[in-house]
C-alpha atoms as a PDB file:
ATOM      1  CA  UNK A   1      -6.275  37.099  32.546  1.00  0.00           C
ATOM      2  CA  UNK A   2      -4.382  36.100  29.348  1.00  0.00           C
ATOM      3  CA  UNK A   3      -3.382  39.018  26.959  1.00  0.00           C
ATOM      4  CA  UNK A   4      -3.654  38.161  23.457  1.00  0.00           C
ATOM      5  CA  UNK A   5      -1.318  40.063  20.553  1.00  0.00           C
ATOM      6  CA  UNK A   6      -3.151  39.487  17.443  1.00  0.00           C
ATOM      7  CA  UNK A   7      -1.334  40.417  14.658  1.00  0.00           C
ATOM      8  CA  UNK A   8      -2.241  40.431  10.728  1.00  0.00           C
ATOM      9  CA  UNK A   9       0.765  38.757   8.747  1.00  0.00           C
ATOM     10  CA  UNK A  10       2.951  41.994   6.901  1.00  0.00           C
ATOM     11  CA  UNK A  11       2.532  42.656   3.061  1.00  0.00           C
ATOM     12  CA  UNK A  12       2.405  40.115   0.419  1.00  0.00           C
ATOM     13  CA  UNK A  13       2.386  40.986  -3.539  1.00  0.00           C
ATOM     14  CA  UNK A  14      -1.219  39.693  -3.649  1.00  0.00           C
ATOM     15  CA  UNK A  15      -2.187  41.554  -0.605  1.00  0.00           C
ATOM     16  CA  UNK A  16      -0.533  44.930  -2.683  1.00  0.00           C
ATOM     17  CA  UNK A  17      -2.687  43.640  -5.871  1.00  0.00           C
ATOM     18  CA  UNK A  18      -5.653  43.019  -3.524  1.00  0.00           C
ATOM     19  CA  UNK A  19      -6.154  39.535  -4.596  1.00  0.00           C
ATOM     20  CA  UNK A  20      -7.552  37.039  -2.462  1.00  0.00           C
ATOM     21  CA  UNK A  21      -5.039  34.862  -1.011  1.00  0.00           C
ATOM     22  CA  UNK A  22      -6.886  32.304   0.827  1.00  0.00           C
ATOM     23  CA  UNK A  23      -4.889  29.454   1.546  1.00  0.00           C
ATOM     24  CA  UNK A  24      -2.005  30.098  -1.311  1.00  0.00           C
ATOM     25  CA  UNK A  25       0.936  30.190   0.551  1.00  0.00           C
ATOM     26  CA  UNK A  26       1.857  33.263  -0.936  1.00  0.00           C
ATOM     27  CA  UNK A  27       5.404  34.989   0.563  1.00  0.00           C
ATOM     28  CA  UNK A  28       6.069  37.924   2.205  1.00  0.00           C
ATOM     29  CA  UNK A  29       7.098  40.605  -0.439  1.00  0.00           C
ATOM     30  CA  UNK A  30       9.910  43.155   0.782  1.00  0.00           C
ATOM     31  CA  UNK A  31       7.803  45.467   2.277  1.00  0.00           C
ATOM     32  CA  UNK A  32       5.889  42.812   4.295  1.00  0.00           C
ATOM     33  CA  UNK A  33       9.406  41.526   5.519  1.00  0.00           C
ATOM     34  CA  UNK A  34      10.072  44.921   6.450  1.00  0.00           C
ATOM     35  CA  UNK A  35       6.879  45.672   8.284  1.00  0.00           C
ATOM     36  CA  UNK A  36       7.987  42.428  10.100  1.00  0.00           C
ATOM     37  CA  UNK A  37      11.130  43.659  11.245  1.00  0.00           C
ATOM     38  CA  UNK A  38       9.422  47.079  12.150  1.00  0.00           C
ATOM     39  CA  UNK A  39       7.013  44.410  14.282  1.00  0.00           C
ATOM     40  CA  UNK A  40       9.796  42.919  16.079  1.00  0.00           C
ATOM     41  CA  UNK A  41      11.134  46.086  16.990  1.00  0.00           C
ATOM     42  CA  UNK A  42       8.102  47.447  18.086  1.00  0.00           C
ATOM     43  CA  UNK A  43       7.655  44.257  20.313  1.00  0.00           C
ATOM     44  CA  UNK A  44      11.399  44.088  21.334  1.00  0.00           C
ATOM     45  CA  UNK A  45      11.274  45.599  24.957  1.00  0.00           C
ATOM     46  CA  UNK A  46       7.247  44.042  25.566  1.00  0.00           C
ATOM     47  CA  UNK A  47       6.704  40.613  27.654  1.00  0.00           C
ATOM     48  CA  UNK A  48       5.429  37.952  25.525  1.00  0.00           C
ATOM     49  CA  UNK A  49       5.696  34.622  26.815  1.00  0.00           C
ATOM     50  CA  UNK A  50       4.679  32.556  23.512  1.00  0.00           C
ATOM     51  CA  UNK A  51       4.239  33.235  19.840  1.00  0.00           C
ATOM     52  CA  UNK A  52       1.935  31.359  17.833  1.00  0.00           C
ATOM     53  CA  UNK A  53       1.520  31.071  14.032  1.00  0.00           C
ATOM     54  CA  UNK A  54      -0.566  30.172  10.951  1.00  0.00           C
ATOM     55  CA  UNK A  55       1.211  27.606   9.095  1.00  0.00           C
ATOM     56  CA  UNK A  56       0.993  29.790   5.748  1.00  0.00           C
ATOM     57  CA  UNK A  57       4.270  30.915   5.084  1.00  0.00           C
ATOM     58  CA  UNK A  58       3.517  34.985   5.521  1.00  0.00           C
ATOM     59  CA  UNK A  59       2.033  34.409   8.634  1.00  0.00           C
ATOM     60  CA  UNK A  60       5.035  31.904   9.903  1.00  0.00           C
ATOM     61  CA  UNK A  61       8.161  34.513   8.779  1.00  0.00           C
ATOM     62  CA  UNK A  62       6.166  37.297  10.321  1.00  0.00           C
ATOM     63  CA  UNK A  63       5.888  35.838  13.440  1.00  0.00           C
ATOM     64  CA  UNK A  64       9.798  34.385  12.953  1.00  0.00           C
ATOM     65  CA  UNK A  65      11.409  37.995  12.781  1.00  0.00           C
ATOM     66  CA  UNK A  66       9.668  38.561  16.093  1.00  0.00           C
ATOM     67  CA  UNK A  67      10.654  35.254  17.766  1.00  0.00           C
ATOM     68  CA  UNK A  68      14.033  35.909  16.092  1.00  0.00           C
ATOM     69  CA  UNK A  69      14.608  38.951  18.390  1.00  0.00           C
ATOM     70  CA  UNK A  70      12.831  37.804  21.104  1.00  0.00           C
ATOM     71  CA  UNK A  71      14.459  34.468  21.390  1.00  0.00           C
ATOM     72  CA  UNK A  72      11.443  32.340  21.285  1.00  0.00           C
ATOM     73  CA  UNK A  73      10.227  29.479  19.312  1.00  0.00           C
ATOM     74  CA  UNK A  74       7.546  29.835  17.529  1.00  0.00           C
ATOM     75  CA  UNK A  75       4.291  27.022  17.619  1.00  0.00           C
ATOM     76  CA  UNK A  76       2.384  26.523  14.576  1.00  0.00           C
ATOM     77  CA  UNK A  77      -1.183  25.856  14.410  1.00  0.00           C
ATOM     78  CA  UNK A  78      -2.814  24.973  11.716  1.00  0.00           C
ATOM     79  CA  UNK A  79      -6.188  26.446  12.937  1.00  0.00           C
ATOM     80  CA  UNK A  80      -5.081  29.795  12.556  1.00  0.00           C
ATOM     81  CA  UNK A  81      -5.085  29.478   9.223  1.00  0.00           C
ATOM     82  CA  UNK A  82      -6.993  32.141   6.477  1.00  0.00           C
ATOM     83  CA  UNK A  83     -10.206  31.049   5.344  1.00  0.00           C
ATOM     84  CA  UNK A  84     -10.402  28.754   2.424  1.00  0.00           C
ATOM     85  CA  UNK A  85     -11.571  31.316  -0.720  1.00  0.00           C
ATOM     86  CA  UNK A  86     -12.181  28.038  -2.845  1.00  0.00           C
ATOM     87  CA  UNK A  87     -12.345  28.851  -6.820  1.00  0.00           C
ATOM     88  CA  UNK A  88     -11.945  33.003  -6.361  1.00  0.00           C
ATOM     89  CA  UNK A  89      -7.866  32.293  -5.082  1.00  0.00           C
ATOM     90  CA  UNK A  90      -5.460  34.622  -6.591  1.00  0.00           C
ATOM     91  CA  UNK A  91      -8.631  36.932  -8.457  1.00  0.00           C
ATOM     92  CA  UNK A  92      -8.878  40.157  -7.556  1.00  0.00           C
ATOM     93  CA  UNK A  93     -12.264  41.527  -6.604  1.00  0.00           C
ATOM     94  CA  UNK A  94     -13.327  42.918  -9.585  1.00  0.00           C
ATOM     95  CA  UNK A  95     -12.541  39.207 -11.112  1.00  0.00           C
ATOM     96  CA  UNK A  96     -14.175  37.044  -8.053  1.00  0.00           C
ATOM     97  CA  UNK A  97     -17.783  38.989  -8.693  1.00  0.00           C
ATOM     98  CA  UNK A  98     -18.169  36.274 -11.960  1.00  0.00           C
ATOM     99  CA  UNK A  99     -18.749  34.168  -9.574  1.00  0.00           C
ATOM    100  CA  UNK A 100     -22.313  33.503  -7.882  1.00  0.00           C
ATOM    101  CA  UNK A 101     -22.213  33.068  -4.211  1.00  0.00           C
ATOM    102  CA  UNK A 102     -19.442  31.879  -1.653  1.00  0.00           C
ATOM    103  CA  UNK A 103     -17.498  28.448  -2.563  1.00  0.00           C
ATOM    104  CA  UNK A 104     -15.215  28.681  -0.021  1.00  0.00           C
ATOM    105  CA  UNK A 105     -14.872  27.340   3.628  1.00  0.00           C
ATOM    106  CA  UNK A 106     -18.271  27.936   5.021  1.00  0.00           C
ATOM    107  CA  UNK A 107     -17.782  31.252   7.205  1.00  0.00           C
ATOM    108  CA  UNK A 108     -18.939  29.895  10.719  1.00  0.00           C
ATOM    109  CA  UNK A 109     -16.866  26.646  10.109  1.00  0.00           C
ATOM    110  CA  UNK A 110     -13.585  29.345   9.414  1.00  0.00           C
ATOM    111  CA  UNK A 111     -14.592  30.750  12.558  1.00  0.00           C
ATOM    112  CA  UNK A 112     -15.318  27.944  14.627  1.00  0.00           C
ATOM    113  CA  UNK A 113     -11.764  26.604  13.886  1.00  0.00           C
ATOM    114  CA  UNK A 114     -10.169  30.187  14.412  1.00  0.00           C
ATOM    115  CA  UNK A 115     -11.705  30.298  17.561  1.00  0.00           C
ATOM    116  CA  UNK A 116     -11.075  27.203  19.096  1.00  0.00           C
ATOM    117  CA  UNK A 117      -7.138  28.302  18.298  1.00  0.00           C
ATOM    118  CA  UNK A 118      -7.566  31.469  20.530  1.00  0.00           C
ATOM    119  CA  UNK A 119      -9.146  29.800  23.370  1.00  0.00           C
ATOM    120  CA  UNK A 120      -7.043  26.322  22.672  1.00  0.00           C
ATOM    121  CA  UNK A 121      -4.134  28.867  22.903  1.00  0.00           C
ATOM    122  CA  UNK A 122      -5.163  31.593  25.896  1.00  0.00           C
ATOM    123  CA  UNK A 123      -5.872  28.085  28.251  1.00  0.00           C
ATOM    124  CA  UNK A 124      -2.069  26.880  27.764  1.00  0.00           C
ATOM    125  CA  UNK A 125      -0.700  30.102  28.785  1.00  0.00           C
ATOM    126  CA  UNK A 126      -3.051  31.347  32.190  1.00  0.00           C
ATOM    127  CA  UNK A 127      -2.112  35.112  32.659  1.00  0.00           C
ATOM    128  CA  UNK A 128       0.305  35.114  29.590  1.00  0.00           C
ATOM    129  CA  UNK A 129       1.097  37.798  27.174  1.00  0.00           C
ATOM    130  CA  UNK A 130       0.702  35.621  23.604  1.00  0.00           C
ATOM    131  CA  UNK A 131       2.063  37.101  20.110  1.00  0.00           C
ATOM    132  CA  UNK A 132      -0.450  35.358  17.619  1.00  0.00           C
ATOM    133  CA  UNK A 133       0.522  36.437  14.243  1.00  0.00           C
ATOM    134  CA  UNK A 134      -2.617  35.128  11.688  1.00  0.00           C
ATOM    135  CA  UNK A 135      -4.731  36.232   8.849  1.00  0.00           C
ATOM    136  CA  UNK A 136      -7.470  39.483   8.223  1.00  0.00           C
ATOM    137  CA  UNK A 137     -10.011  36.910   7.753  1.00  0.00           C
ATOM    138  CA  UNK A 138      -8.852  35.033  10.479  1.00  0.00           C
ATOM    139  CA  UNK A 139      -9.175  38.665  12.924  1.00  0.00           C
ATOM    140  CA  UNK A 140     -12.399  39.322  11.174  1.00  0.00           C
ATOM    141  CA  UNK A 141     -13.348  36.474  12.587  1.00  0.00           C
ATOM    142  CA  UNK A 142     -12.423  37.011  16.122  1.00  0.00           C
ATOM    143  CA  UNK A 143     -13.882  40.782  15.856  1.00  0.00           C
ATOM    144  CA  UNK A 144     -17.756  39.435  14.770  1.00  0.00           C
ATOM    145  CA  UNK A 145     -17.338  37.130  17.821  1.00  0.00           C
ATOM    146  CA  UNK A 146     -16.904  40.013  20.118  1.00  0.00           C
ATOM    147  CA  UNK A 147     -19.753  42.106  18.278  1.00  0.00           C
ATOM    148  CA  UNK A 148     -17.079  44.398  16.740  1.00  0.00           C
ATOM    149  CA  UNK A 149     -16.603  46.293  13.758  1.00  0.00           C
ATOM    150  CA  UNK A 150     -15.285  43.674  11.041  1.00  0.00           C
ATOM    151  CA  UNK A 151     -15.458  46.022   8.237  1.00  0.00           C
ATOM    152  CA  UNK A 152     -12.654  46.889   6.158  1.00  0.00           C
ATOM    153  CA  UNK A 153      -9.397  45.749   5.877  1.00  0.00           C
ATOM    154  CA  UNK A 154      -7.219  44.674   8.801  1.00  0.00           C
ATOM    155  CA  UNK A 155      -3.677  46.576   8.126  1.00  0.00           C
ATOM    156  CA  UNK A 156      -0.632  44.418   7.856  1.00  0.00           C
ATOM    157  CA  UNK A 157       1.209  43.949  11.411  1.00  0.00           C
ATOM    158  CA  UNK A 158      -0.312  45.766  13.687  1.00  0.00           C
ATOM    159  CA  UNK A 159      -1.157  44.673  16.936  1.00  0.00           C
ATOM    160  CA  UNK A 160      -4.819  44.162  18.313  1.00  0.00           C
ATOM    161  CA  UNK A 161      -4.926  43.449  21.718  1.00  0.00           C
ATOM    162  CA  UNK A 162      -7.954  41.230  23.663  1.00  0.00           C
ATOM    163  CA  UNK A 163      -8.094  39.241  27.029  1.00  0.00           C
ATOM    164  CA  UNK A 164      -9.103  36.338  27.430  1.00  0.00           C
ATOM    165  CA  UNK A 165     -10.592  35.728  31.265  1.00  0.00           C
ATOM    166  CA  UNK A 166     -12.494  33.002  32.685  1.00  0.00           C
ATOM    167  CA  UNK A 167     -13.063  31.048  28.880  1.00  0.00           C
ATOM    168  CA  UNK A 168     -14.258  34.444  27.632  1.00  0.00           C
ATOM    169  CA  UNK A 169     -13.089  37.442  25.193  1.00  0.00           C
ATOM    170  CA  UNK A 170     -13.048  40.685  25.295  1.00  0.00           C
ATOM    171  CA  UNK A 171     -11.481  43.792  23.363  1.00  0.00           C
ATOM    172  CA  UNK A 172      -8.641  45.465  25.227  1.00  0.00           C
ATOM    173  CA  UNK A 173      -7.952  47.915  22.389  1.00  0.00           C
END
């Protein structure tokens, strides 16, 4: 069995205005680095053998303040990635409802590609303990695949553990 740390990226101003981010690389603000730090301390005396990363920048420097005290590098993938919010970017949710329908990254293509990370991930490290520090949409995803509870929001950096056991999920927390 692989263990699987999935982790929501900390704080960003947008996530604090509640705008949708998307792919804007938007940066950690200071509370975000701090939850970060507060992450890597948390994680400081666990086992992790890997730590993976969106390539977004709030997603990379959380994961970095972990691999920072755990001495470990940490692997982008690109796959991890937040779903693509198209035109609503940077509009709060008040401001997106002008618009009719989704325009963004088709939901089951988002998930298809977040997937395939987790179990592209889970196969290159057989009974592993794996840090993967991604996106709420990106979770959300992962959660509706397992038949779970994807309402509401997924609160910066904290961990959600799941296993991942002959090319299957499942929930551990």
């Amino acid at each position: 069995m692989t263990t699987l740390l999935l982790v929501r990226h900390g704080e960003t101003d947008w996530n604090a205005e509640r705008r949708w981010q998307g792919h804007a690389d938007v940066p950690l603000n200071a509370r975000g680095r701090e939850q970060a730090d507060a992450l890597a301390e948390q994680l400081a005396a666990e086992t992790i053998d890997a730590i993976y990363s969106s390539d977004l920048s709030r997603a990379r420097d959380t994961a970095l303040a972990v691999a920072s005290r755990l001495k470990l590098p940490v692997v982008v993938d690109h796959d991890l990635r937040e779903v693509d919010v198209g035109a609503i970017e940077g509009l709060t949710a008040e401001e997106a409802r002008a618009f009719e329908g989704w325009q963004g990254e088709p939901i089951d293509q988002h998930a298809e590609r977040v997937l395939r990370a987790v179990h592209r991930i889970a196969d290159a490290h057989p009974g592993g303990r794996v840090l993967v520090v991604t996106h709420g949409g990106s979770m959300r995803r992962v959660h509706e695949h397992l038949g779970l509870d994807a309402d509401g929001p997924f609160e910066n950096c904290v961990v959600w553990a799941c296993a991942y056991e002959n090319g299957g999920l499942r929930a551990l927390d």
